[in-house]
C-alpha atoms as a PDB file:
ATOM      1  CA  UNK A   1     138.109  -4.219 -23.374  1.00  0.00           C
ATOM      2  CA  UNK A   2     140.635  -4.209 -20.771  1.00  0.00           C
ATOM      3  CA  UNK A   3     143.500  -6.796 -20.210  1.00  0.00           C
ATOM      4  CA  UNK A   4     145.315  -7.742 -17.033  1.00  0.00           C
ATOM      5  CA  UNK A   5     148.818 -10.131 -17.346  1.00  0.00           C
ATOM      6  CA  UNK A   6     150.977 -10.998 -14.939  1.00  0.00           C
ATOM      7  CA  UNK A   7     153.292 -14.337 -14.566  1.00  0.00           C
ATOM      8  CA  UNK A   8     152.301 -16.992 -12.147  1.00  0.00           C
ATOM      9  CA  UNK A   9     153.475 -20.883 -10.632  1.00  0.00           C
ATOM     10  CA  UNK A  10     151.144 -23.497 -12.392  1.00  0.00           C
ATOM     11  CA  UNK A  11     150.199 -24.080  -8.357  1.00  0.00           C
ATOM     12  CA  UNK A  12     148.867 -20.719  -7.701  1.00  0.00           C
ATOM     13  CA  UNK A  13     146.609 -21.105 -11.484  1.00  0.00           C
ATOM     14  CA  UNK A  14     143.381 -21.967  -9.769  1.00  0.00           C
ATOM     15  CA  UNK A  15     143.396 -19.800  -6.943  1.00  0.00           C
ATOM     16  CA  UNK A  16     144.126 -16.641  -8.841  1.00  0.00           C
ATOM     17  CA  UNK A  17     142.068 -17.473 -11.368  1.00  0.00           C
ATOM     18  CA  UNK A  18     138.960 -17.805  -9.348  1.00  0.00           C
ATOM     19  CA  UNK A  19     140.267 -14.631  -7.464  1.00  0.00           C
ATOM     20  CA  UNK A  20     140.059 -12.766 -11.318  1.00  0.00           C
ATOM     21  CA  UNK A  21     136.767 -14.226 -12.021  1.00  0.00           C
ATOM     22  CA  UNK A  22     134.899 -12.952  -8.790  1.00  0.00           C
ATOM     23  CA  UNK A  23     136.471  -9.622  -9.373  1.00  0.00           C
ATOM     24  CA  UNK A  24     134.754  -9.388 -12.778  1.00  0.00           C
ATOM     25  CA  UNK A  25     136.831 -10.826 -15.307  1.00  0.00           C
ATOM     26  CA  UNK A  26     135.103 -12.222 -18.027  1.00  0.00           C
ATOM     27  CA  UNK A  27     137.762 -14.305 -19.403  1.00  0.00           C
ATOM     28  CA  UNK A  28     140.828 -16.304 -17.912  1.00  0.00           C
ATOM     29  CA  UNK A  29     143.729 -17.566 -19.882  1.00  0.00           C
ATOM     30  CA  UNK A  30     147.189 -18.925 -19.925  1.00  0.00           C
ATOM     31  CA  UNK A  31     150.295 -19.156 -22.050  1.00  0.00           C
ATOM     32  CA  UNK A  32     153.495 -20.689 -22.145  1.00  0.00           C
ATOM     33  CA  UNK A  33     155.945 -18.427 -20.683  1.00  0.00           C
ATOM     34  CA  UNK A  34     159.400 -20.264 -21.178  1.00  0.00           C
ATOM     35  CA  UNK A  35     158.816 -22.234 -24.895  1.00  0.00           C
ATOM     36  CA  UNK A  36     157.840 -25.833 -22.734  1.00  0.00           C
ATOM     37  CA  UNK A  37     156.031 -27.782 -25.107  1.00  0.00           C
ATOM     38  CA  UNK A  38     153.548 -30.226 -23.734  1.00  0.00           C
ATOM     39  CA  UNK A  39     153.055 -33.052 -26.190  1.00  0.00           C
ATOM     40  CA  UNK A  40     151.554 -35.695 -24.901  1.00  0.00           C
ATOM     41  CA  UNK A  41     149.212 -35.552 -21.672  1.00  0.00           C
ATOM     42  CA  UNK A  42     147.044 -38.302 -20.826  1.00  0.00           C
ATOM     43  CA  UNK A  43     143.052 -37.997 -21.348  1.00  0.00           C
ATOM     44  CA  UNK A  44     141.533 -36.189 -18.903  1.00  0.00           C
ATOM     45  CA  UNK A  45     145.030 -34.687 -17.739  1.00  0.00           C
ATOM     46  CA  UNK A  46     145.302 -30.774 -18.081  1.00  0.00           C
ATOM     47  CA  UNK A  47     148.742 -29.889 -17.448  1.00  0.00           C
ATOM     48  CA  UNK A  48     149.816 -26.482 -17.508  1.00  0.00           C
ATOM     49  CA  UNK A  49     153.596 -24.525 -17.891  1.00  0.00           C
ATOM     50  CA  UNK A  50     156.068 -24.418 -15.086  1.00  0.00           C
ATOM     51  CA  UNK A  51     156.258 -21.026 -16.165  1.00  0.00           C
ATOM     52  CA  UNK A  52     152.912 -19.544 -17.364  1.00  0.00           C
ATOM     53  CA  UNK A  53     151.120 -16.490 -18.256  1.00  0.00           C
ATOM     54  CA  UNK A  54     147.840 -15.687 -16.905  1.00  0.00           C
ATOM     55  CA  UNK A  55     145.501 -12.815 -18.864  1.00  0.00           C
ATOM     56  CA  UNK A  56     142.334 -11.895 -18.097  1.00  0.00           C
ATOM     57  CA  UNK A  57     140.236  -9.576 -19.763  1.00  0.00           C
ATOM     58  CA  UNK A  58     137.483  -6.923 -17.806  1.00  0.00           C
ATOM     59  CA  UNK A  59     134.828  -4.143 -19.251  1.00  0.00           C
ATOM     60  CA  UNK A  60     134.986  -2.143 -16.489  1.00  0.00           C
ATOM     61  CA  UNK A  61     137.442   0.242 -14.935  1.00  0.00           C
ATOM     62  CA  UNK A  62     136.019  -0.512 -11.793  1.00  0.00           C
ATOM     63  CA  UNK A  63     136.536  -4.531 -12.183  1.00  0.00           C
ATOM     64  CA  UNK A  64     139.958  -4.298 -13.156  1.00  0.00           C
ATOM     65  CA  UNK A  65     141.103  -2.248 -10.832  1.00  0.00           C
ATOM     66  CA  UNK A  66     139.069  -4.101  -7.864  1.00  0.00           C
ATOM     67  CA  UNK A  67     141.524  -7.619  -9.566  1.00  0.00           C
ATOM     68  CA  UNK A  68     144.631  -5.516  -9.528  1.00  0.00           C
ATOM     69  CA  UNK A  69     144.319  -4.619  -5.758  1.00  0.00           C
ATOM     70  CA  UNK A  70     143.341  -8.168  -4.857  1.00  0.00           C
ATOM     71  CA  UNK A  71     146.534  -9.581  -6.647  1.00  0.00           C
ATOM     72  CA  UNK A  72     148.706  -6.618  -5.316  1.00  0.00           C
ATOM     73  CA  UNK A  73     148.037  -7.529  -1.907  1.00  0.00           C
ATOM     74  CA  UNK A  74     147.996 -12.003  -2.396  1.00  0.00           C
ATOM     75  CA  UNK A  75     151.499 -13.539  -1.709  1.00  0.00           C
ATOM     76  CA  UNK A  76     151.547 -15.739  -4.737  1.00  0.00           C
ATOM     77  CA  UNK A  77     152.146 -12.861  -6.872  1.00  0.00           C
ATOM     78  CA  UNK A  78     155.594 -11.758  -6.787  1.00  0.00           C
ATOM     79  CA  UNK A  79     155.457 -10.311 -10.583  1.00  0.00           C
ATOM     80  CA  UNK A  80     154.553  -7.224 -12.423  1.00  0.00           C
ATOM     81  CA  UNK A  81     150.985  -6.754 -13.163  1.00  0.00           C
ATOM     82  CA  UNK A  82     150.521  -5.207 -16.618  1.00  0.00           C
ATOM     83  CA  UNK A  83     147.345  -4.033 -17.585  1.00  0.00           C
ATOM     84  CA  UNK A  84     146.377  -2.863 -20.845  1.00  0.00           C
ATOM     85  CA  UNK A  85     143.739  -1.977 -23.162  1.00  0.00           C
ATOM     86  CA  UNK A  86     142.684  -3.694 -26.095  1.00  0.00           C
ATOM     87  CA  UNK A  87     140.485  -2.531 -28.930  1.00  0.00           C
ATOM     88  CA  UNK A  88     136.978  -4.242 -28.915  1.00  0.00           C
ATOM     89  CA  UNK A  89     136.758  -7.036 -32.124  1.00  0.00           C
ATOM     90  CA  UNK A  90     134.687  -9.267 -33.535  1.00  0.00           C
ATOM     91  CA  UNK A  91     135.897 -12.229 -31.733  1.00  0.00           C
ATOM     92  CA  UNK A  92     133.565 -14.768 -33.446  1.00  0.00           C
ATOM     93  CA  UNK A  93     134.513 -13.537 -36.907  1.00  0.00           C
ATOM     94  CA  UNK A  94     138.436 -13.868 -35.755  1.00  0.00           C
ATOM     95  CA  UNK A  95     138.191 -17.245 -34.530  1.00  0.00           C
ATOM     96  CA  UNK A  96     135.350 -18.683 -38.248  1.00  0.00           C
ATOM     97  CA  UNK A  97     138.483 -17.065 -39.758  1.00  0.00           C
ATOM     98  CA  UNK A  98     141.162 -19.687 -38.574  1.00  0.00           C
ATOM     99  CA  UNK A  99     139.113 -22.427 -40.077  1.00  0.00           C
ATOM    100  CA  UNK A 100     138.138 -22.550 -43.865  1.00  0.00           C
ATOM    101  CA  UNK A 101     137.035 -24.932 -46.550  1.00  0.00           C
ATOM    102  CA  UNK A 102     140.591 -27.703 -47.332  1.00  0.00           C
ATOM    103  CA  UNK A 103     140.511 -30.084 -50.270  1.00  0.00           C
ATOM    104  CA  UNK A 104     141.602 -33.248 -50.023  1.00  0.00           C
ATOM    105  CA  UNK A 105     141.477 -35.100 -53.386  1.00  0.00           C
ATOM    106  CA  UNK A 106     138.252 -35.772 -54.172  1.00  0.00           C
ATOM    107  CA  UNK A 107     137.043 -34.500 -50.404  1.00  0.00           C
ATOM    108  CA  UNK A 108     136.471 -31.057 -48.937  1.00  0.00           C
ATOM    109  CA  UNK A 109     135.997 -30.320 -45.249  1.00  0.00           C
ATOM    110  CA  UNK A 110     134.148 -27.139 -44.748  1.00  0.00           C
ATOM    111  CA  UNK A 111     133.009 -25.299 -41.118  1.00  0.00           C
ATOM    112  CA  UNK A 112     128.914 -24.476 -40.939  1.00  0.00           C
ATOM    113  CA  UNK A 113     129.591 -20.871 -41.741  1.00  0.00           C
ATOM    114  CA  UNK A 114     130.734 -21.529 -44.952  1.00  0.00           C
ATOM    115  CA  UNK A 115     128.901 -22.609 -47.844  1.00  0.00           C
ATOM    116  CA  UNK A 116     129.195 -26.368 -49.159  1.00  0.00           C
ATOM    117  CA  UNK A 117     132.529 -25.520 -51.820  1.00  0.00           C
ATOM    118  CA  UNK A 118     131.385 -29.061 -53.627  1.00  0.00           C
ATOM    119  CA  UNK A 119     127.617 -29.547 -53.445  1.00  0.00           C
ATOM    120  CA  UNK A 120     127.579 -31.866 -56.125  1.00  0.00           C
ATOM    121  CA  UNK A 121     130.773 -33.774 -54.752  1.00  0.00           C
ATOM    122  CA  UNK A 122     132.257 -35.140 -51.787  1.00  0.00           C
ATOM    123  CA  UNK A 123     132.285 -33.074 -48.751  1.00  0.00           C
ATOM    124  CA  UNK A 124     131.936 -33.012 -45.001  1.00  0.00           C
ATOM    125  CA  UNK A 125     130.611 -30.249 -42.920  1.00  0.00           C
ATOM    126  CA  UNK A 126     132.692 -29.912 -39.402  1.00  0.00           C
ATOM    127  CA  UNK A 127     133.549 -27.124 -36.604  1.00  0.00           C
ATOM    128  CA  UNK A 128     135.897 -27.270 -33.946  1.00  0.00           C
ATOM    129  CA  UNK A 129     134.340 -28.738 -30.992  1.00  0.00           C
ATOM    130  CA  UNK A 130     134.164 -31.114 -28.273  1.00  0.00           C
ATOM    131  CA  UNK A 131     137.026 -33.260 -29.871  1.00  0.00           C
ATOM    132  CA  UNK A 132     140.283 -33.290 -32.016  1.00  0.00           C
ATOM    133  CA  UNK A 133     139.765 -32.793 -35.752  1.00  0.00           C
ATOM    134  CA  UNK A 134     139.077 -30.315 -38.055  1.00  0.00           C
ATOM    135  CA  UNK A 135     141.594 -30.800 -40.756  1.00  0.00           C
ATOM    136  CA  UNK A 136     143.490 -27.690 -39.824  1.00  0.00           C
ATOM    137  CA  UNK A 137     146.250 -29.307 -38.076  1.00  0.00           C
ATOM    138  CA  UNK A 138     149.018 -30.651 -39.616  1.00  0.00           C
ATOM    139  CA  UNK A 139     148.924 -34.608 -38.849  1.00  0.00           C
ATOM    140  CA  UNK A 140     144.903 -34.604 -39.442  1.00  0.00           C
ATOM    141  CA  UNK A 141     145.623 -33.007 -43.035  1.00  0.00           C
ATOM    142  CA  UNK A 142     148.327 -35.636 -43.611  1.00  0.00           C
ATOM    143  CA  UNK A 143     145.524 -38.096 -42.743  1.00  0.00           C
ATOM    144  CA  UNK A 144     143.040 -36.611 -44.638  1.00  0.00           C
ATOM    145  CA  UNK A 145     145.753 -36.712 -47.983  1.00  0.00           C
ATOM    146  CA  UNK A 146     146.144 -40.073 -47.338  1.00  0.00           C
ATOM    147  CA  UNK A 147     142.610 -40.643 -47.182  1.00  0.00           C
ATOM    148  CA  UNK A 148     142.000 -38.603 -50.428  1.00  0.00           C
ATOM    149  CA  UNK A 149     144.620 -40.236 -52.726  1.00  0.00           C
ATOM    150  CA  UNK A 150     143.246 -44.339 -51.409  1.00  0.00           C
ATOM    151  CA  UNK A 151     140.982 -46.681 -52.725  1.00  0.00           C
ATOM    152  CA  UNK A 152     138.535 -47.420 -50.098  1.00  0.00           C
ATOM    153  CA  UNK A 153     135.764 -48.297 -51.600  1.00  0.00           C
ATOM    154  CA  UNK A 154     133.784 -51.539 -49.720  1.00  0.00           C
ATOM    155  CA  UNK A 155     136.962 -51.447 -47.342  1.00  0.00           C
ATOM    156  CA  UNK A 156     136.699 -51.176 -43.800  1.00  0.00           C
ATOM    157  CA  UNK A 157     137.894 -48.976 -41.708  1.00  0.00           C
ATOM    158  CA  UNK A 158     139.270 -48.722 -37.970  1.00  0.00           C
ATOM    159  CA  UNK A 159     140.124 -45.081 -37.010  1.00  0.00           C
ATOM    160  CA  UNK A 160     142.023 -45.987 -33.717  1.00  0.00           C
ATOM    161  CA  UNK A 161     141.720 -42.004 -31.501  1.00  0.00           C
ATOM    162  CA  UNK A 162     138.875 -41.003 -33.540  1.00  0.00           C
ATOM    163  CA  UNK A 163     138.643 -37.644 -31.702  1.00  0.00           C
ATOM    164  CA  UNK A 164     136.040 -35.635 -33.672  1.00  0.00           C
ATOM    165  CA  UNK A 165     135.841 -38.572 -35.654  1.00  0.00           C
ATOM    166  CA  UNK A 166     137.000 -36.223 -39.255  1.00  0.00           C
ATOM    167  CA  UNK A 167     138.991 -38.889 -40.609  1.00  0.00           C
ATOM    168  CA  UNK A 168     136.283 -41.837 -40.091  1.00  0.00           C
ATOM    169  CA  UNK A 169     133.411 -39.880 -41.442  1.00  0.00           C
ATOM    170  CA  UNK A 170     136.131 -39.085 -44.538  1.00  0.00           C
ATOM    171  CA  UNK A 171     136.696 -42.279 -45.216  1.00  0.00           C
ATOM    172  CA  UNK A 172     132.760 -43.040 -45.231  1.00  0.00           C
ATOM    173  CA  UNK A 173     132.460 -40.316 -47.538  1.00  0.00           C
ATOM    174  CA  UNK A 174     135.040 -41.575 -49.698  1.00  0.00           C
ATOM    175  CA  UNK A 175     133.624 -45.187 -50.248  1.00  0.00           C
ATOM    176  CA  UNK A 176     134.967 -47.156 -46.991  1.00  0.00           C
ATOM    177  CA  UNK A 177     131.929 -50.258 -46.432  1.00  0.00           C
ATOM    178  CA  UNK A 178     131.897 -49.486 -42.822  1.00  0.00           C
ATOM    179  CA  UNK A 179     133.945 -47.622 -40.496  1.00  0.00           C
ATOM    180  CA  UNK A 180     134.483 -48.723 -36.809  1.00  0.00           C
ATOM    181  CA  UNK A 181     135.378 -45.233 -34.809  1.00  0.00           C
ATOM    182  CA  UNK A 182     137.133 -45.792 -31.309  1.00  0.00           C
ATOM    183  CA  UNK A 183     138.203 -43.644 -28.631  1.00  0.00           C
ATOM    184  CA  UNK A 184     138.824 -43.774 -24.803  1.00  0.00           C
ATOM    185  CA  UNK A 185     137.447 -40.341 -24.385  1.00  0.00           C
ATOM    186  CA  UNK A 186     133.589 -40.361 -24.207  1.00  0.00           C
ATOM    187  CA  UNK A 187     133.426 -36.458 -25.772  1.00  0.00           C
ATOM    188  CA  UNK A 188     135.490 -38.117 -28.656  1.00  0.00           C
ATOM    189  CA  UNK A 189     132.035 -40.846 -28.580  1.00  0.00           C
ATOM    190  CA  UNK A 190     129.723 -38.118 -28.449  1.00  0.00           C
ATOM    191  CA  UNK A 191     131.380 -35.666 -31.025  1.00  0.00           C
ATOM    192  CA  UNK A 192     131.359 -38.472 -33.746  1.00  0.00           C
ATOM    193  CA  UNK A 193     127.895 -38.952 -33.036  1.00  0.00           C
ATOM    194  CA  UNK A 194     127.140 -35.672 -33.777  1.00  0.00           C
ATOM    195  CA  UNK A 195     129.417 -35.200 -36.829  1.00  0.00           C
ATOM    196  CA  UNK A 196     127.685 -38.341 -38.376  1.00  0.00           C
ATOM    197  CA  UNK A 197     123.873 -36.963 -37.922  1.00  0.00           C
ATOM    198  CA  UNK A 198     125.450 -33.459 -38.753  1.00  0.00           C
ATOM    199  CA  UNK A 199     126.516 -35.268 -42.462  1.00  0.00           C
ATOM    200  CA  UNK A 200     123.712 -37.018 -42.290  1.00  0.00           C
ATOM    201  CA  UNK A 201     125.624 -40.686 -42.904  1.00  0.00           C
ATOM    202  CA  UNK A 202     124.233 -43.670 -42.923  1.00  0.00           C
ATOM    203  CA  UNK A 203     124.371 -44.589 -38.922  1.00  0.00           C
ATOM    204  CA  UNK A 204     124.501 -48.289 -39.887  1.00  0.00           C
ATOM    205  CA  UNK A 205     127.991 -47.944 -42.103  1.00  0.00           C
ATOM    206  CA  UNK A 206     129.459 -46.861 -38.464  1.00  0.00           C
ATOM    207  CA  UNK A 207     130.671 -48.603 -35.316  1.00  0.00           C
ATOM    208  CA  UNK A 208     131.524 -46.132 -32.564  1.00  0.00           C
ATOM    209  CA  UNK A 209     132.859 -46.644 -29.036  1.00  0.00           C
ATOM    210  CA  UNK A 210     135.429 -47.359 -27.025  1.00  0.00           C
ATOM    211  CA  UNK A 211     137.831 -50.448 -28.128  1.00  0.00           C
ATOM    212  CA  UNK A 212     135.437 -53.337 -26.631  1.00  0.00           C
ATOM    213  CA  UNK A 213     133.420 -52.379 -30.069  1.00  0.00           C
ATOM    214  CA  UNK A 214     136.196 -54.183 -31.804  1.00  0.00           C
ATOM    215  CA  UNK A 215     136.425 -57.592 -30.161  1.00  0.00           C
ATOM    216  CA  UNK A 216     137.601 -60.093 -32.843  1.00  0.00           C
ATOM    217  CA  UNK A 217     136.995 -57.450 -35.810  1.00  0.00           C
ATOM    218  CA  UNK A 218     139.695 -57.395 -38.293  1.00  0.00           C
ATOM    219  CA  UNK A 219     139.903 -54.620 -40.868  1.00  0.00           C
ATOM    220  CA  UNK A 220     141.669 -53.841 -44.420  1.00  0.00           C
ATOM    221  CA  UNK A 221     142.833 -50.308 -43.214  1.00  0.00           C
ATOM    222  CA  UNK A 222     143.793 -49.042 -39.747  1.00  0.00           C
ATOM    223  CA  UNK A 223     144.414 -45.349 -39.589  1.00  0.00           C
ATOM    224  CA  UNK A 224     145.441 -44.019 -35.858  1.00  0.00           C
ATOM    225  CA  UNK A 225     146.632 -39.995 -35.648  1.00  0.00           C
ATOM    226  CA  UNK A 226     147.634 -40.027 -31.819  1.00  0.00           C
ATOM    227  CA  UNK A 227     150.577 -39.646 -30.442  1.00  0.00           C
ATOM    228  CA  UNK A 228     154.437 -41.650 -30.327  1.00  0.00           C
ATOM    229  CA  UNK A 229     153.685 -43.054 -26.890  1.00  0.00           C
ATOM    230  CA  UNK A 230     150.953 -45.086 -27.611  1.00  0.00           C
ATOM    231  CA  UNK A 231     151.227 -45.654 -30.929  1.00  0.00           C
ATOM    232  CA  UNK A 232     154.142 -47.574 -29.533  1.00  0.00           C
ATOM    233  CA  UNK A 233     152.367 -49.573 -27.131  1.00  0.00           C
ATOM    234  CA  UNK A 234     149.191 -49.837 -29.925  1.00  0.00           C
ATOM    235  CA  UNK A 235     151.387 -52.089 -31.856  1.00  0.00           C
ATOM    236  CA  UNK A 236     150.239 -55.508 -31.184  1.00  0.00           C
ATOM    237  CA  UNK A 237     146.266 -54.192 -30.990  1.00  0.00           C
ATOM    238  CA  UNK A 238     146.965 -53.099 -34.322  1.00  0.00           C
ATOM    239  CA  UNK A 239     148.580 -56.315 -35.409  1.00  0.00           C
ATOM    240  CA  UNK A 240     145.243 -58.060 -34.358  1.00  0.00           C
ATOM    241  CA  UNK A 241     142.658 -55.827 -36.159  1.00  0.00           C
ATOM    242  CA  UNK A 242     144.328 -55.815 -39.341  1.00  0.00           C
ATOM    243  CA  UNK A 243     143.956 -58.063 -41.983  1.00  0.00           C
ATOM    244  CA  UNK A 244     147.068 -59.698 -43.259  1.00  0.00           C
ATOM    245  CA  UNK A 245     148.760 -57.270 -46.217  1.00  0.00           C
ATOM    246  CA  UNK A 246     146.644 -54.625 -44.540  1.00  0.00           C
ATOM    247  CA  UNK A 247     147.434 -50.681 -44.502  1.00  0.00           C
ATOM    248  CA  UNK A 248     148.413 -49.159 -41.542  1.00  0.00           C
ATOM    249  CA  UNK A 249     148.732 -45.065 -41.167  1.00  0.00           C
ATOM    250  CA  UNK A 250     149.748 -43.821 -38.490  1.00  0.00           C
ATOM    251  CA  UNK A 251     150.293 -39.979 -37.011  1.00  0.00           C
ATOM    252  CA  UNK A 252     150.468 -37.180 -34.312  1.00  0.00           C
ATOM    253  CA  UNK A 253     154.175 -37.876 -34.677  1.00  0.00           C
ATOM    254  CA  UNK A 254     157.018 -35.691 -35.095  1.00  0.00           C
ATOM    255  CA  UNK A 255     159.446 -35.902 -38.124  1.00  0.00           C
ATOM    256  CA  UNK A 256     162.144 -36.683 -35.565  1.00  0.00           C
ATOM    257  CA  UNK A 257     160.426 -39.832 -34.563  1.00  0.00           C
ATOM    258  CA  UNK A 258     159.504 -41.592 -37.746  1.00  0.00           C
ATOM    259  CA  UNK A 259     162.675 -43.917 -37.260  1.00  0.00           C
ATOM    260  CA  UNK A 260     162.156 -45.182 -33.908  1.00  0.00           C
ATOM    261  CA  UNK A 261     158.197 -45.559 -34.694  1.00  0.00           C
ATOM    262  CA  UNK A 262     159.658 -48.098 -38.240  1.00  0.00           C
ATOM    263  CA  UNK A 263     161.950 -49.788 -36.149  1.00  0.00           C
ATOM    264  CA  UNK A 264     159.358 -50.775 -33.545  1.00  0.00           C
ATOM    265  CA  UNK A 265     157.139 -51.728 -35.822  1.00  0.00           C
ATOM    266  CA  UNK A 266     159.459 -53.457 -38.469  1.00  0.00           C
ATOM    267  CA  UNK A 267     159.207 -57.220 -37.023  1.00  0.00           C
ATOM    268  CA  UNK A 268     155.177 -56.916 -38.185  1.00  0.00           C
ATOM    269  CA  UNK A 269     154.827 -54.031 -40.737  1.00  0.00           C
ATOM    270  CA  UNK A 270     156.680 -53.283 -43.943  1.00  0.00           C
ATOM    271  CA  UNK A 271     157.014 -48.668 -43.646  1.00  0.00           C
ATOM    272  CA  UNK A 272     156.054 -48.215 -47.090  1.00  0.00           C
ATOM    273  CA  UNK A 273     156.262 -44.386 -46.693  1.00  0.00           C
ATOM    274  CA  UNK A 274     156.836 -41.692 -44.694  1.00  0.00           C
ATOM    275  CA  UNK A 275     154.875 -38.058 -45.521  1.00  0.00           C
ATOM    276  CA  UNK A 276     156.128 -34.486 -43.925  1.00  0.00           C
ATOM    277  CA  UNK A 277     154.199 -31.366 -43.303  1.00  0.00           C
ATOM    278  CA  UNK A 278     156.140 -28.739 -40.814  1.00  0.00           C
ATOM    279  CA  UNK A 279     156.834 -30.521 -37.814  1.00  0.00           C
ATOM    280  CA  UNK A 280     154.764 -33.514 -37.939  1.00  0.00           C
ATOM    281  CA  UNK A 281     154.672 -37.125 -39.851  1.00  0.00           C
ATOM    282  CA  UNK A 282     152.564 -39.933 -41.341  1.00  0.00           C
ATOM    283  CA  UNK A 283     153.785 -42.894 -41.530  1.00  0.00           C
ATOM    284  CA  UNK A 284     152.123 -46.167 -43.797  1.00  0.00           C
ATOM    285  CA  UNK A 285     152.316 -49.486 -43.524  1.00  0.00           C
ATOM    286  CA  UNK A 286     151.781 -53.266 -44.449  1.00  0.00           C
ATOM    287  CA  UNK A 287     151.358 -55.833 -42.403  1.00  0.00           C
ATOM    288  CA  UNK A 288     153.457 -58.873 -43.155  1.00  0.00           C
END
């Protein structure tokens, strides 16, 4: 396999991409060049780097050389072009390897190319996808702890930013009467579709859609893993789907943020506590 890099303006992305691609490249990809953390685009927004690598990968001689010319001679490269070559792998056994069985309590969460660790027990069956979830990242396994360590049994459930829907389908699993799973993004929808036919759930212990599914609804438990900005605008929504003394988790926060997030929330919700894992918090709560 051969590799082309080279550093590029976020404006000049598409263009030299689709340059790559008609030359024969058979993959196109970027990274961060300058340590510029995106955290929080909107849905359906794709931002990239102001300073980004672009790498493509060829299988011909012929291909790369034809992309290196073409770039060589366009005026939106001004940077080195570094080619390389890489030694051929088994990409598809690389990437099953990033994702293995977790246990959460009672729960595991195990990819299809795994066997079922608990066959006799509680498990879920889920690969990355469509949609946010598999239990690998830190805030989802915070979730998923919090999940595993609750008392949900005939409890319901919102999951507010469902993504792959993981932590709705857990707390099915795990006892929850009937979980209402909401999103904005309709590949969030459809992936929690699948993940419930996948696990082979009852379709009937489920609500999912967008958050006209909840209209007067109130819940015992309200678990949202998103993100600081709207979990800070999410406030009063959550204030009216939860049940009075109802538990409120939230996440897809940073550690640095758990004060402002208690503060905002402090004239409605008691923070109970706060859980750590690298970078990232969970935060739970009771309404007043």
């Amino acid at each position: 396999m051969l590799q082309l890099r080279v550093q590029i303006t976020p404006q000049a992305a598409e263009h030299i991409e689709e340059l790559l691609f008609t030359c024969g490249a058979v993959s196109v990809s970027y990274e961060d060049a300058a340590d510029e953390p995106i955290l929080e685009p909107s849905i359906g927004d794709h931002p990239l780097w102001s300073n980004l690598f672009l790498q493509a990968h060829f299988t011909t001689e012929q291909s790369i050389q034809l992309a290196t010319k073409a770039l060589e001679n366009d005026a939106s490269v001004s940077q080195q072009i570094i080619l390389a070559q890489i030694e051929d792998q088994d990409w598809q056994a690389n990437f099953q390897q990033q994702f293995s069985a977790m246990q959460f309590g009672p729960l595991w969460i195990y990819p299809s190319w795994e066997k079922n660790p608990a066959p006799d027990g509680i498990s879920l069956q889920l690969d990355p996808g469509l949609a946010f979830g598999t239990g690998h990242h830190a805030t989802t396994s915070l979730c998923l702890s919090w999940l595993g360590d609750a008392t949900l049994k005939d409890l319901t459930v919102i999951d507010f930013g469902c993504g792959s829907g993981i932590l709705a389908l857990a707390a099915s699993r795990l006892g929850a009467a009937h979980v209402h799973a909401i999103d904005i993004d309709p590949q969030a929808v459809t992936a929690t579709h699948d993940n419930i036919d996948r696990n082979q759930l009852d379709k009937g212990n489920f609500t999912v859609g967008d958050s006209n599914c909840l209209a007067n609804i109130t819940s015992d438990i309200i678990i949202a893993n998103i993100l600081a900005a709207p979990l800070i605008e999410l406030r009063d929504v959550f204030l009216k789907h939860l049940k009075p003394r109802g538990t409120l988790v939230v996440s897809g926060i940073l550690h640095s943020q758990t004060n402002s997030i208690c503060q905002h929330y402090s004239q409605y919700f008691r923070c109970d506590q706060a859980y750590q894992r690298e970078e990232w918090a969970c935060i739970s709560f009771t309404r007043i």
